[in-house]
C-alpha atoms as a PDB file:
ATOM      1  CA  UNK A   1       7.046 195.535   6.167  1.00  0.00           C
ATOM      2  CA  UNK A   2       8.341 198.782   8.325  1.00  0.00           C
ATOM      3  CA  UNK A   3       6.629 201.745   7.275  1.00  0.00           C
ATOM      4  CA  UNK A   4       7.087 201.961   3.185  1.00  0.00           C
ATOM      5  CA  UNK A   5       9.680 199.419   3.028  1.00  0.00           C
ATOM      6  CA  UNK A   6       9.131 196.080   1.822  1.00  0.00           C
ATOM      7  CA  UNK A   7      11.398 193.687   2.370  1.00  0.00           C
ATOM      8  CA  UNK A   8      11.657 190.295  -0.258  1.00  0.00           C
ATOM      9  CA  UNK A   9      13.437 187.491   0.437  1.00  0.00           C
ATOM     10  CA  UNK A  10      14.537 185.230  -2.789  1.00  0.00           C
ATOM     11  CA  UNK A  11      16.308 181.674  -2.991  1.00  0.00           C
ATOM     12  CA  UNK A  12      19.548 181.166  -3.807  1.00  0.00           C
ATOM     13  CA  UNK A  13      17.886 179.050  -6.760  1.00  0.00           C
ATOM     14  CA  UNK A  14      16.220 181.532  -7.987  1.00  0.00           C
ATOM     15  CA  UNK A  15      19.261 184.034  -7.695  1.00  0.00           C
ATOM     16  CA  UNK A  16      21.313 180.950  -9.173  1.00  0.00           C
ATOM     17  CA  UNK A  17      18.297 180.337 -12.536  1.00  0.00           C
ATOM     18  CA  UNK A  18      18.781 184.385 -13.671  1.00  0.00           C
ATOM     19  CA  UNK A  19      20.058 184.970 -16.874  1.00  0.00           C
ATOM     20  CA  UNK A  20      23.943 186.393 -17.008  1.00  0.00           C
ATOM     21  CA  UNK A  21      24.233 190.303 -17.879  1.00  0.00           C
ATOM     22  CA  UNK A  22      23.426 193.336 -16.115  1.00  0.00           C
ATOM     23  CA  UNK A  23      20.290 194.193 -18.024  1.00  0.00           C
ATOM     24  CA  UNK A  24      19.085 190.564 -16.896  1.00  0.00           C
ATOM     25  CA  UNK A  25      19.370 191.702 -13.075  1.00  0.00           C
ATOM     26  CA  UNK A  26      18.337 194.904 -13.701  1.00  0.00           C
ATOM     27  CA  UNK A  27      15.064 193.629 -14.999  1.00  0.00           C
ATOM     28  CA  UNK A  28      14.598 191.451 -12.680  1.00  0.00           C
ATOM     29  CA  UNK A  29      15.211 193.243  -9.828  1.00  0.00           C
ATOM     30  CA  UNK A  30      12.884 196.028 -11.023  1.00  0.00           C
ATOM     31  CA  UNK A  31      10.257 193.791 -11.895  1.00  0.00           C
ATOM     32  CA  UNK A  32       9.905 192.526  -8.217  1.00  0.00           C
ATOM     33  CA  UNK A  33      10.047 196.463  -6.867  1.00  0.00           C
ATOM     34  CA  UNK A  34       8.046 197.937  -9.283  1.00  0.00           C
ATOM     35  CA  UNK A  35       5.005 195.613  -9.288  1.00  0.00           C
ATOM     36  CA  UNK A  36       5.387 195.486  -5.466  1.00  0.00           C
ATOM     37  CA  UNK A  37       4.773 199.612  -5.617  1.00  0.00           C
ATOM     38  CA  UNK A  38       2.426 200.138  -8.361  1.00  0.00           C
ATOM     39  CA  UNK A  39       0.132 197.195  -5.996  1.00  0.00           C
ATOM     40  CA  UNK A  40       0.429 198.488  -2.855  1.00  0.00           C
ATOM     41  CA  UNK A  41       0.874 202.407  -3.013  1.00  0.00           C
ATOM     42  CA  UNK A  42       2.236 202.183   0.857  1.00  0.00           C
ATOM     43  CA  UNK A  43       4.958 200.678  -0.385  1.00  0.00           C
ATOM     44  CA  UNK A  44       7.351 203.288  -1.795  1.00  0.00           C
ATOM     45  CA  UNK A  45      10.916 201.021  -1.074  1.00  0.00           C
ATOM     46  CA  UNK A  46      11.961 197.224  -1.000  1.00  0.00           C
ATOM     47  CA  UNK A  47      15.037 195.545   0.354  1.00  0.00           C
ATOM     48  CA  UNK A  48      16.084 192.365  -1.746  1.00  0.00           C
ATOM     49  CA  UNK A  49      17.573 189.568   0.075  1.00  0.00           C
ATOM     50  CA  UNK A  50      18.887 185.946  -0.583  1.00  0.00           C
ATOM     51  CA  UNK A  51      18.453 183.179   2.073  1.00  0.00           C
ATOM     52  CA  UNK A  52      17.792 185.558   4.704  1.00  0.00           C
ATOM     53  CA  UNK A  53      20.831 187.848   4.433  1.00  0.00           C
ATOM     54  CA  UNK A  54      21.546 190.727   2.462  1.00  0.00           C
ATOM     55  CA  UNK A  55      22.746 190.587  -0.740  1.00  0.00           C
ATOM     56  CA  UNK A  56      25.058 193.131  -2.338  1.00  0.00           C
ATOM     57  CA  UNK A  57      23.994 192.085  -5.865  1.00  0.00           C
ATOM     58  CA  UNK A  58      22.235 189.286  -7.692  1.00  0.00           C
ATOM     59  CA  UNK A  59      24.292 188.680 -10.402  1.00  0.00           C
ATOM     60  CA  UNK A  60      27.520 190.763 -10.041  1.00  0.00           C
ATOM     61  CA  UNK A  61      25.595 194.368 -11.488  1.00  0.00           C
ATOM     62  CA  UNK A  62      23.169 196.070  -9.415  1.00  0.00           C
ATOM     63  CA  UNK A  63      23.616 197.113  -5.895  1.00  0.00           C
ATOM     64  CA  UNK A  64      21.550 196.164  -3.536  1.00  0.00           C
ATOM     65  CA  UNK A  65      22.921 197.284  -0.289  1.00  0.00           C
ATOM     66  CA  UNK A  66      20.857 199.844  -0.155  1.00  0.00           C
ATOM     67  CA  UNK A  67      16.362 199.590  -1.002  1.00  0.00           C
ATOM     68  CA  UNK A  68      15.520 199.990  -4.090  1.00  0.00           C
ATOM     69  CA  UNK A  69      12.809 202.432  -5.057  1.00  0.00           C
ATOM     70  CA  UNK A  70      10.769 201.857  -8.077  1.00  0.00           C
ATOM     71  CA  UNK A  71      12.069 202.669 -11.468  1.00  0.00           C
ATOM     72  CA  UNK A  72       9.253 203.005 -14.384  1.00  0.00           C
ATOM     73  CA  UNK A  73      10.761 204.283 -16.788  1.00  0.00           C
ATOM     74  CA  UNK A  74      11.973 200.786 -17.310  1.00  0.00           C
ATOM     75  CA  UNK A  75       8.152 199.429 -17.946  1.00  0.00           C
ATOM     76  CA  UNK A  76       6.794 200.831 -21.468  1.00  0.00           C
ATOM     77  CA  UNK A  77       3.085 201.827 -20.561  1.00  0.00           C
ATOM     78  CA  UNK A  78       3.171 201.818 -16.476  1.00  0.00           C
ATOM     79  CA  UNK A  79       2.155 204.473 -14.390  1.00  0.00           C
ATOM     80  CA  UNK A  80       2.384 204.440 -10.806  1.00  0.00           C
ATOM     81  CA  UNK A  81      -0.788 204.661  -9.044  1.00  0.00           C
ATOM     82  CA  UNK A  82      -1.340 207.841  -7.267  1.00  0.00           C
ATOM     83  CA  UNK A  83      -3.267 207.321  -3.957  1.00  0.00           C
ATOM     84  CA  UNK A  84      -6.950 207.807  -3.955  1.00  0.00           C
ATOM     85  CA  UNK A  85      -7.017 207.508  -7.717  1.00  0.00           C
ATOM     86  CA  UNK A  86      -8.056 205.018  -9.892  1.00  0.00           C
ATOM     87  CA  UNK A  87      -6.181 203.610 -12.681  1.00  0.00           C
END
């Protein structure tokens, strides 16, 4: 980690097991960043890679050239944790 940004590194079999489609990526993608943020409130952007380099998408979709900060809206129910307060 460098100061809020996370950086995750995923195999190429995971990348390779995804489901086709951009909502697919999207999801999965966002799952990894959101819980990431909501667990550890220092955490406020991560960097996907594959094998160690970076990856400009997973699947063809999103880009991912550039951190991703979390997205909630995509998670009926979550609420990111505000520092200092419990859930």
């Amino acid at each position: 980690m460098q100061g809020n940004l996370a950086r995750v590194d995923l195999s190429q079999e995971l990348v390779a097991a995804l489901p086709a489609g951009s909502s697919s990526e999207l999801l999965a993608a966002y799952s990894i960043v959101n819980s990431l943020c909501f667990n550890f409130p220092q955490v406020q952007r991560v960097l996907l890679t594959v094998e160690g380099h970076p990856a400009e998408t997973l699947k063809g979709h999103l880009d991912l050239r550039a951190p991703l900060a979390p997205d909630y809206s995509l998670e009926s129910g979550a609420k990111p944790r505000v520092q200092g307060v419990n859930r």
